[in-house]
C-alpha atoms as a PDB file:
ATOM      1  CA  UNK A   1     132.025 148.465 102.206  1.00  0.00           C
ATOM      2  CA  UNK A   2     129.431 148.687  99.882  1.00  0.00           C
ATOM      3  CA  UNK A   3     129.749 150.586  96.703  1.00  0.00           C
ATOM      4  CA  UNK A   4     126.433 151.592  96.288  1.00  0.00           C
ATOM      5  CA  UNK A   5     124.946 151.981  92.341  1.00  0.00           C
ATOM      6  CA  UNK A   6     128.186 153.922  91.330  1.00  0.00           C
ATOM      7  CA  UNK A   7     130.085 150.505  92.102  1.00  0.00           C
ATOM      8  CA  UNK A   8     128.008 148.442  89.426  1.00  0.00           C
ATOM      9  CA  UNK A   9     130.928 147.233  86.687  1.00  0.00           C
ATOM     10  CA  UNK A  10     129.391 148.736  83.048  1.00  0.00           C
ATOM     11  CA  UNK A  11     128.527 145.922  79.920  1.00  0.00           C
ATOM     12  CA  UNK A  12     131.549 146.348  78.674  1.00  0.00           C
ATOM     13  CA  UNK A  13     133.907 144.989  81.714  1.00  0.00           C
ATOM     14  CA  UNK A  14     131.362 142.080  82.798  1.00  0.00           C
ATOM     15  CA  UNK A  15     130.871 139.152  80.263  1.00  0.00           C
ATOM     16  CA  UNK A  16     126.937 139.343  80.758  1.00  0.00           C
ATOM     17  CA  UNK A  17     126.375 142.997  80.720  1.00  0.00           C
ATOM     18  CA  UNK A  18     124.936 142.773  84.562  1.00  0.00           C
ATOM     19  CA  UNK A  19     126.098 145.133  87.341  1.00  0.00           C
ATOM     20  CA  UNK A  20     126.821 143.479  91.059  1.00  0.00           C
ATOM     21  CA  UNK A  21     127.989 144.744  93.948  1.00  0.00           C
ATOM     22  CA  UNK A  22     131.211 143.908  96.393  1.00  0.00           C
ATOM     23  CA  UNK A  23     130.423 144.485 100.038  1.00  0.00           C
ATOM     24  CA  UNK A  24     133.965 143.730 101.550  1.00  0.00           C
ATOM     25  CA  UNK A  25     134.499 143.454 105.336  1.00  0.00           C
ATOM     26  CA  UNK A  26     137.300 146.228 106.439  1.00  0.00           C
ATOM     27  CA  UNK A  27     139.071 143.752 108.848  1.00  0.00           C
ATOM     28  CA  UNK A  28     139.134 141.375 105.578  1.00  0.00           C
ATOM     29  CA  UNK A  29     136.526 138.557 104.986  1.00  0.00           C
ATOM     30  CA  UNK A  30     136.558 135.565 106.680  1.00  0.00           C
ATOM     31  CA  UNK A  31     134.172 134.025 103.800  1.00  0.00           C
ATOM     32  CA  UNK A  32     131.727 135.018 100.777  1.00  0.00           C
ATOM     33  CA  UNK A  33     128.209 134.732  99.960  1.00  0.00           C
ATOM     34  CA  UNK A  34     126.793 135.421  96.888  1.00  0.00           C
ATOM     35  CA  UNK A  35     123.872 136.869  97.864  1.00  0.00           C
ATOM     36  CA  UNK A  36     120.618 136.962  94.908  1.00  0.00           C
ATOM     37  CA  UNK A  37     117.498 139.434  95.430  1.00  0.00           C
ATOM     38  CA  UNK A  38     114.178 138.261  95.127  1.00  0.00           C
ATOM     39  CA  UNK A  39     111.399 138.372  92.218  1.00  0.00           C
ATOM     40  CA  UNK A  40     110.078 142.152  92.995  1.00  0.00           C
ATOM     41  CA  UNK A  41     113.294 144.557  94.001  1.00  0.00           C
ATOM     42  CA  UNK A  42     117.136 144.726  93.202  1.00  0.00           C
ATOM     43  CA  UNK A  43     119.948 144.392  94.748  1.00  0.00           C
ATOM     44  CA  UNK A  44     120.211 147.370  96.504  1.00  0.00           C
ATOM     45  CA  UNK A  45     116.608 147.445  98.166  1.00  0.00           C
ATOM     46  CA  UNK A  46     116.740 148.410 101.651  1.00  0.00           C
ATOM     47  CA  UNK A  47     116.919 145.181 102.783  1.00  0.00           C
ATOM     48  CA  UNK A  48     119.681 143.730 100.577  1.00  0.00           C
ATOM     49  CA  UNK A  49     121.806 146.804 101.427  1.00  0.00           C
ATOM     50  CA  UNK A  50     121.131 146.309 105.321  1.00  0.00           C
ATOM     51  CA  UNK A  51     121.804 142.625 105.268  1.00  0.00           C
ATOM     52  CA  UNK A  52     125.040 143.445 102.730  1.00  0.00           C
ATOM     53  CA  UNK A  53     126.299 145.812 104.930  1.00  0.00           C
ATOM     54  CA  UNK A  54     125.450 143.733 108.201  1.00  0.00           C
ATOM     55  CA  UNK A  55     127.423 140.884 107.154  1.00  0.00           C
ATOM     56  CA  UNK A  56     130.246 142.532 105.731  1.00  0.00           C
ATOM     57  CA  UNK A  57     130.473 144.391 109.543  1.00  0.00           C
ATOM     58  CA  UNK A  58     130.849 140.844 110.825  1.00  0.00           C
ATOM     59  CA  UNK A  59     133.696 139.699 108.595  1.00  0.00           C
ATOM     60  CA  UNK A  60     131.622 138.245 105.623  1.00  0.00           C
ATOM     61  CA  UNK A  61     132.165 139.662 101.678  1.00  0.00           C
ATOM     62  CA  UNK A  62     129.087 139.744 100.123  1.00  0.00           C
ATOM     63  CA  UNK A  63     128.515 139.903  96.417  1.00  0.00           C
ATOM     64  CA  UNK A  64     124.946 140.775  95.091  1.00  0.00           C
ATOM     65  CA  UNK A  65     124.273 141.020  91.353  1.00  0.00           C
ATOM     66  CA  UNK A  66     120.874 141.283  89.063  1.00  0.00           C
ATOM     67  CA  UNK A  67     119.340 138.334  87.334  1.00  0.00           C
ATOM     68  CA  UNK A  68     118.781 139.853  83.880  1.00  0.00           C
ATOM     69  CA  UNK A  69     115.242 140.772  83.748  1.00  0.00           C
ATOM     70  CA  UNK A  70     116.138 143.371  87.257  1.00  0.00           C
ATOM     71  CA  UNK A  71     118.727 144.424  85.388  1.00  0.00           C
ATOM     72  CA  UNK A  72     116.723 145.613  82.725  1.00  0.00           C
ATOM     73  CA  UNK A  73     114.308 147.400  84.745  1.00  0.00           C
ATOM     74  CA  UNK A  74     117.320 150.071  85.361  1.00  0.00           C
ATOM     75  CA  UNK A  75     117.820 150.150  81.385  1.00  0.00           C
ATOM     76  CA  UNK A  76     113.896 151.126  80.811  1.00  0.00           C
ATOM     77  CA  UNK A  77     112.101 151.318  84.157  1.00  0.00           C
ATOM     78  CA  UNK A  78     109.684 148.962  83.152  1.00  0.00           C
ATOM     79  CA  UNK A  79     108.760 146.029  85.668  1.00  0.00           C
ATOM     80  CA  UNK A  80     108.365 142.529  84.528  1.00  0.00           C
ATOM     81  CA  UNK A  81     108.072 139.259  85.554  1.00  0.00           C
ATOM     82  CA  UNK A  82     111.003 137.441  86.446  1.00  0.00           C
ATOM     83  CA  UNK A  83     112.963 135.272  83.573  1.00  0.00           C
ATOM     84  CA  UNK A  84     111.785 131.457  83.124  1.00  0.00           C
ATOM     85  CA  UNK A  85     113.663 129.266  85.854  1.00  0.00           C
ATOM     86  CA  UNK A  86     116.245 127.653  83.170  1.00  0.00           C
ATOM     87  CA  UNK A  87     117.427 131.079  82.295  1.00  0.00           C
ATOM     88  CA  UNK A  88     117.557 132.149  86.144  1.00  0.00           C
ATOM     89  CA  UNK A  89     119.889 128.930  86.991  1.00  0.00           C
ATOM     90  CA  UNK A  90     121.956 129.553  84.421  1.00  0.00           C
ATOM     91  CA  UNK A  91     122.917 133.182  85.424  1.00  0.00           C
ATOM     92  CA  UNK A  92     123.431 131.824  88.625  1.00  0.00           C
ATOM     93  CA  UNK A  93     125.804 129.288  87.178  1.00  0.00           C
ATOM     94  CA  UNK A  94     127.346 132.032  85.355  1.00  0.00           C
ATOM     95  CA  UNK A  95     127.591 134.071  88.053  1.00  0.00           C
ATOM     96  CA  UNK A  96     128.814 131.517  90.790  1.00  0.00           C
ATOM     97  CA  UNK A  97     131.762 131.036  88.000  1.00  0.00           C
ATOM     98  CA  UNK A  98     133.012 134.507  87.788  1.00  0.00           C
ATOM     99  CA  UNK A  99     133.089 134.979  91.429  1.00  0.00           C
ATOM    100  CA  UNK A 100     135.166 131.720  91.583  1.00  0.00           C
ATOM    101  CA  UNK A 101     137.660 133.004  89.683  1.00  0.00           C
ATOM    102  CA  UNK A 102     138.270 136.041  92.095  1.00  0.00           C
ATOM    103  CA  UNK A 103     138.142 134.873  94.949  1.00  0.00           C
ATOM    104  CA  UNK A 104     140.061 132.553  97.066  1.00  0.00           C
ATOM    105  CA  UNK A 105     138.589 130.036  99.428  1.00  0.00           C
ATOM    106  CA  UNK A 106     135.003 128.810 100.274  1.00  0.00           C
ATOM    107  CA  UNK A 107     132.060 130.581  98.717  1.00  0.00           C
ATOM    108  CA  UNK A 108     128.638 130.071  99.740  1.00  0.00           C
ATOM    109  CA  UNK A 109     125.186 130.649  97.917  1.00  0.00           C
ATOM    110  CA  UNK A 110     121.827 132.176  98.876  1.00  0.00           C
ATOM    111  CA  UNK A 111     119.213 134.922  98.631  1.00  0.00           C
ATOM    112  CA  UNK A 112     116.169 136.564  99.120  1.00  0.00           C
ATOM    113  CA  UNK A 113     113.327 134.625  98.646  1.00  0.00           C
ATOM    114  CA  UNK A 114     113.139 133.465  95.130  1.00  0.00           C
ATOM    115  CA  UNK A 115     116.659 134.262  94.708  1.00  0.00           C
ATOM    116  CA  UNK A 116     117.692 131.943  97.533  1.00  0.00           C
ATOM    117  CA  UNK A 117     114.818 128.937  95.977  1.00  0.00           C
ATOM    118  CA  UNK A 118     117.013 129.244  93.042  1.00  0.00           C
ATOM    119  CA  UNK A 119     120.428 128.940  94.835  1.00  0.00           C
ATOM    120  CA  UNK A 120     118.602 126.071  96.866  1.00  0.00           C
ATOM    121  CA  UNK A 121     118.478 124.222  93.610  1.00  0.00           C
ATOM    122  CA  UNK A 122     122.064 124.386  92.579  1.00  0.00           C
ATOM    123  CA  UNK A 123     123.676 124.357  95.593  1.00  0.00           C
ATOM    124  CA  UNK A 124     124.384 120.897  95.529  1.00  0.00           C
ATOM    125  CA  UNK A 125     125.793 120.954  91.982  1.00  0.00           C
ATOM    126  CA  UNK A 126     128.242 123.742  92.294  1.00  0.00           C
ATOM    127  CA  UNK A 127     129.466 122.560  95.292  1.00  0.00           C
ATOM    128  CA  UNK A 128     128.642 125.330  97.429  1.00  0.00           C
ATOM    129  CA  UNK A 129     129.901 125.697 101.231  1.00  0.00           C
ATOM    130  CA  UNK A 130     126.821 126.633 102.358  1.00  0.00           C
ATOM    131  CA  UNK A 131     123.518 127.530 101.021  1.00  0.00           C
ATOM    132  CA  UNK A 132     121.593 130.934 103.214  1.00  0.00           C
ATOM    133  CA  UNK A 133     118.484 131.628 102.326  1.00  0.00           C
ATOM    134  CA  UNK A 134     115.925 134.473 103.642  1.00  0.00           C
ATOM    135  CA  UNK A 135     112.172 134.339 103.794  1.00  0.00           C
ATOM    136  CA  UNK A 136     112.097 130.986 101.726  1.00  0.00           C
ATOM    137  CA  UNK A 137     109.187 130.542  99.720  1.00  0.00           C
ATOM    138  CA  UNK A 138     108.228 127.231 100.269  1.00  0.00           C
ATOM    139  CA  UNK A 139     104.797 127.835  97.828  1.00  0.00           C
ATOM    140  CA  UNK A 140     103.823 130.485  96.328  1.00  0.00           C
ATOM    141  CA  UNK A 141     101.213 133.293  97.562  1.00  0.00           C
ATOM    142  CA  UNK A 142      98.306 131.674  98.015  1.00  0.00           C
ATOM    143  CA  UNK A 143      98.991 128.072  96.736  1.00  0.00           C
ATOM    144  CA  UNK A 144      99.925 126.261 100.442  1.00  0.00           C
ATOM    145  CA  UNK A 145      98.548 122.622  98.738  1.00  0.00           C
ATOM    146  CA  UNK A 146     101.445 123.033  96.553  1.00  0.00           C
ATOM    147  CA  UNK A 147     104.816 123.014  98.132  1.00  0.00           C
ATOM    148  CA  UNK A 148     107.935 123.476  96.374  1.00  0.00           C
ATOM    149  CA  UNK A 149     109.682 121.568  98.594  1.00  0.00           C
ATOM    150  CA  UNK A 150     111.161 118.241  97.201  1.00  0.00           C
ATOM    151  CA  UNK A 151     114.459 118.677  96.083  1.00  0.00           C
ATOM    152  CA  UNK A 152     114.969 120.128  99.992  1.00  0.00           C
ATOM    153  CA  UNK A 153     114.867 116.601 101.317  1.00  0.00           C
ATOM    154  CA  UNK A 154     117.782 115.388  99.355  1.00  0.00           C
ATOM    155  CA  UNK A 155     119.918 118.352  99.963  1.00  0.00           C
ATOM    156  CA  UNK A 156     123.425 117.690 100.976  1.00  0.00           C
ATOM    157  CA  UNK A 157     124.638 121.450 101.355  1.00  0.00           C
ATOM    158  CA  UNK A 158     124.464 122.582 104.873  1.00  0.00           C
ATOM    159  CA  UNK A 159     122.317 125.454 104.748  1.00  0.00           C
ATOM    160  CA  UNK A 160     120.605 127.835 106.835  1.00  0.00           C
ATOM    161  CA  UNK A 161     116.744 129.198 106.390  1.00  0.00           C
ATOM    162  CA  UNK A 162     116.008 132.565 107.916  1.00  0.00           C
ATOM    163  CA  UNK A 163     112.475 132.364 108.211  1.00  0.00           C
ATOM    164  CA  UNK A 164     109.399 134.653 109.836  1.00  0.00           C
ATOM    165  CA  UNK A 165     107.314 132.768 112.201  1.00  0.00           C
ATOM    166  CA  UNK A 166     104.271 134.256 110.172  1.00  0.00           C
ATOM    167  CA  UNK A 167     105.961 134.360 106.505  1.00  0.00           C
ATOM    168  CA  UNK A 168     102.840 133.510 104.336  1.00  0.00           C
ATOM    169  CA  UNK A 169     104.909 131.572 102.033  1.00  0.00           C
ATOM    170  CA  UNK A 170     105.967 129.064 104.594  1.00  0.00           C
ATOM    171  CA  UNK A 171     104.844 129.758 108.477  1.00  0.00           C
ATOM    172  CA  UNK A 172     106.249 127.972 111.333  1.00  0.00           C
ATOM    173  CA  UNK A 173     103.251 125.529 111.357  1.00  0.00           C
ATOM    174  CA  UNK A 174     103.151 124.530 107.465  1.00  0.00           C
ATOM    175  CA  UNK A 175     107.335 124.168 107.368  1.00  0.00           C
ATOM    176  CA  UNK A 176     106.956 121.971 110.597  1.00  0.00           C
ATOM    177  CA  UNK A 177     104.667 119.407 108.224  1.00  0.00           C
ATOM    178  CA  UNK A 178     108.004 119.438 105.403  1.00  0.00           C
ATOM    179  CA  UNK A 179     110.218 116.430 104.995  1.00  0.00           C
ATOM    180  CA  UNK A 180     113.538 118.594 105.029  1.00  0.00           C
ATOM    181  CA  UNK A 181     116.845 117.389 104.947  1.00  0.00           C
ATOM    182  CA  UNK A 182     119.320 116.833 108.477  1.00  0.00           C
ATOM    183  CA  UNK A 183     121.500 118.936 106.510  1.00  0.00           C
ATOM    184  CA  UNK A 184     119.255 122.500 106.902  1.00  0.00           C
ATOM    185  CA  UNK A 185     118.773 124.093 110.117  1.00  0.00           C
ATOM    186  CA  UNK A 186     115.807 126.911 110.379  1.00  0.00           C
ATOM    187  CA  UNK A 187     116.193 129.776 112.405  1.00  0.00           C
ATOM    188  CA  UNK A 188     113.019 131.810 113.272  1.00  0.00           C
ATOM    189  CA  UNK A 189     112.228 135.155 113.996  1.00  0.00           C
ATOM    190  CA  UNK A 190     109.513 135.759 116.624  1.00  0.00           C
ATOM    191  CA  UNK A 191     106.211 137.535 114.609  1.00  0.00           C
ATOM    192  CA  UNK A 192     107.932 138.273 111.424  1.00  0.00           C
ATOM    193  CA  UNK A 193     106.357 137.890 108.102  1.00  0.00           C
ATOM    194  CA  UNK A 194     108.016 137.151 104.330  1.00  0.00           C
ATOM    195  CA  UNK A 195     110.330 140.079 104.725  1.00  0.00           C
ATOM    196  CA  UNK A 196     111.468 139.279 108.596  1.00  0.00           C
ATOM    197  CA  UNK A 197     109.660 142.518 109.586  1.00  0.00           C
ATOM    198  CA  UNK A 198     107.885 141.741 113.029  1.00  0.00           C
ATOM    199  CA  UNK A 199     104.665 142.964 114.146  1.00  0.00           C
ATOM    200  CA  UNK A 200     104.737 146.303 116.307  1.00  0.00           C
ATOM    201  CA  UNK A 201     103.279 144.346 119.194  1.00  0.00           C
ATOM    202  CA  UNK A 202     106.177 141.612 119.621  1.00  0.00           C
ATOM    203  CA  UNK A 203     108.384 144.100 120.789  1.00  0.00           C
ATOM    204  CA  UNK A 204     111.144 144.066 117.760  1.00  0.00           C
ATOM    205  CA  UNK A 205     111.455 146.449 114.800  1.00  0.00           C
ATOM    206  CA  UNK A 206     112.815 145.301 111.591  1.00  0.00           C
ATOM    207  CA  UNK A 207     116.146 146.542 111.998  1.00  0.00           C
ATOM    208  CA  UNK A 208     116.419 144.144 114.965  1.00  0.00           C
ATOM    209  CA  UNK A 209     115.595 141.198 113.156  1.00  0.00           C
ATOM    210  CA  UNK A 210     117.685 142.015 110.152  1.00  0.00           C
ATOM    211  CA  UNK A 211     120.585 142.450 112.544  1.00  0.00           C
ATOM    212  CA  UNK A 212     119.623 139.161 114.232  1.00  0.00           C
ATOM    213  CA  UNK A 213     119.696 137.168 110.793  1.00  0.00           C
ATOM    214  CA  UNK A 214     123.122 138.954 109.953  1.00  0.00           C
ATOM    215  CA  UNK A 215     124.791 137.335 113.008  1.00  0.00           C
ATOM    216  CA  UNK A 216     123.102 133.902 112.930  1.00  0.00           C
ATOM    217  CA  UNK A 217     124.194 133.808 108.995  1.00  0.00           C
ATOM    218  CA  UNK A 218     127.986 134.979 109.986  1.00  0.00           C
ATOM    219  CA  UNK A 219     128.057 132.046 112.507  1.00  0.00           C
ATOM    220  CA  UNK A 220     127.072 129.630 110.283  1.00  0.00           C
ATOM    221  CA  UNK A 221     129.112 130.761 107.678  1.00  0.00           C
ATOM    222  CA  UNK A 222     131.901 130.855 110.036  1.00  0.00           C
ATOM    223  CA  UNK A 223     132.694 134.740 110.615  1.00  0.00           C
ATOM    224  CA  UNK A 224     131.813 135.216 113.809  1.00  0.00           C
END
C-alpha cells in the first residue's frame, strides 16, 4: 500500500537526494510500473495517489518518484518550470536503473502527461515491457500545428495511451490524423478532458474513469 509522504527515502539513503514512493499490491505484484507525474503537481496529487493505489488493488507495484525540480518545490515551496528535457531523461534513466536493481522481473514505464512524453521517449532504449501513459500531450496548450508526435511512429514498445475524448492536448479527432505506431493501442474515455475527468452531463464522475484506466492499464500490463 502506499506510504504516503512519510514513506519518501531521505538524501542520504537515495543516490539523487529524490523521495519516491512504493505502492505494493497485498496479494504480491504481478508486475511494476514506474509511474512519473506531470509538469504542474507531485507524486502524490490526488490523481497519482488514486491511480497508485488503484493499480496496486489490482496486483500491479507502482513506484512514483519526483523529477528534481518537484522535488525542490517541497525543499522551498517555490514553483518552477520543469527541468530542460536532457536533464528530465536522464533522471528517468537514473531512476529506471535503481528500480532495476530491486526488483525482479518485467518493469514497465509511463506517466502523467509530460511525465509519460518523457517515458515515451526512452522506452525503447531501456527496454521497457510496456510503456502507459495518461492524458498524453501530443502538443502543447494551444500549439495543435505543432505535434510532438514523431518518434511515436517508430515506437517498438507496446504501450497503452489513456486518453480523454476532449483532452485539449490531443482530442479524439486531432490523434485520429497521427501516424502512430501498430505497436500503441489508445483507450478513450467518453467526455473526459487532459486529466480524464468527464463532463457532469456524460453520466461518469472522475473517480469512475480513474478506476476505468486502472483496470484497462492492469490488463495490459498483465495483472488482471
Amino acid at each position: 500500500m502506499s506510504k504516503g509522504p512519510s514513506g519518501f527515502i531521505d538524501a542520504g539513503q537515495w543516490e539523487q537526494g529524490l523521495p519516491w514512493l512504493w505502492d505494493e499490491p497485498p496479494q504480491g505484484a504481478r508486475s511494476t510500473l514506474i509511474l512519473a507525474h506531470g509538469a504542474g503537481a507531485p507524486m502524490d496529487s490526488p490523481f497519482m495517489q488514486h491511480m497508485a493505489q488503484g493499480l496496486a488493488a489490482r496486483g500491479v507495484r507502482v513506484v512514483r518518484f519526483e523529477f528534481a525540480y518537484m522535488a525542490q518545490r517541497r525543499v522551498d515551496g517555490r514553483k518552477r518550470p520543469p527541468n530542460p528535457q536532457a536533464q528530465l531523461l536522464q533522471q528517468w534513466r537514473e531512476v529506471h536503473a535503481q528500480v532495476r536493481q530491486r526488483v525482479a522481473g518485467a518493469v514497465a514505464i509511463g506517466g502523467k502527461s509530460m511525465g509519460g512524453r518523457m517515458a515515451s521517449l526512452l522506452a525503447d532504449e531501456l527496454g521497457a515491457a510496456a510503456l502507459i501513459c495518461l492524458g498524453y500531450p501530443f502538443y502543447a496548450a494551444g500549439k495543435p500545428e505543432k505535434p510532438r508526435v514523431a518518434h511515436l511512429a517508430e515506437l517498438r514498445t507496446p504501450t497503452l495511451i489513456v486518453q480523454g475524448e476532449r483532452d485539449a492536448l490531443g482530442n479524439r479527432e486531432a490523434v485520429a490524423g497521427y501516424d502512430l505506431s501498430p505497436a500503441i493501442a489508445l483507450h478513450w474515455l467518453q467526455a473526459a478532458d487532459h486529466d480524464l475527468k468527464p463532463l457532469k452531463a456524460s453520466g461518469f464522475s472522475h473517480e469512475q474513469h480513474l478506476d476505468s484506466a486502472a483496470q484497462v492499464i492492469a490488463r495490459q500490463l498483465g495483472a488482471s
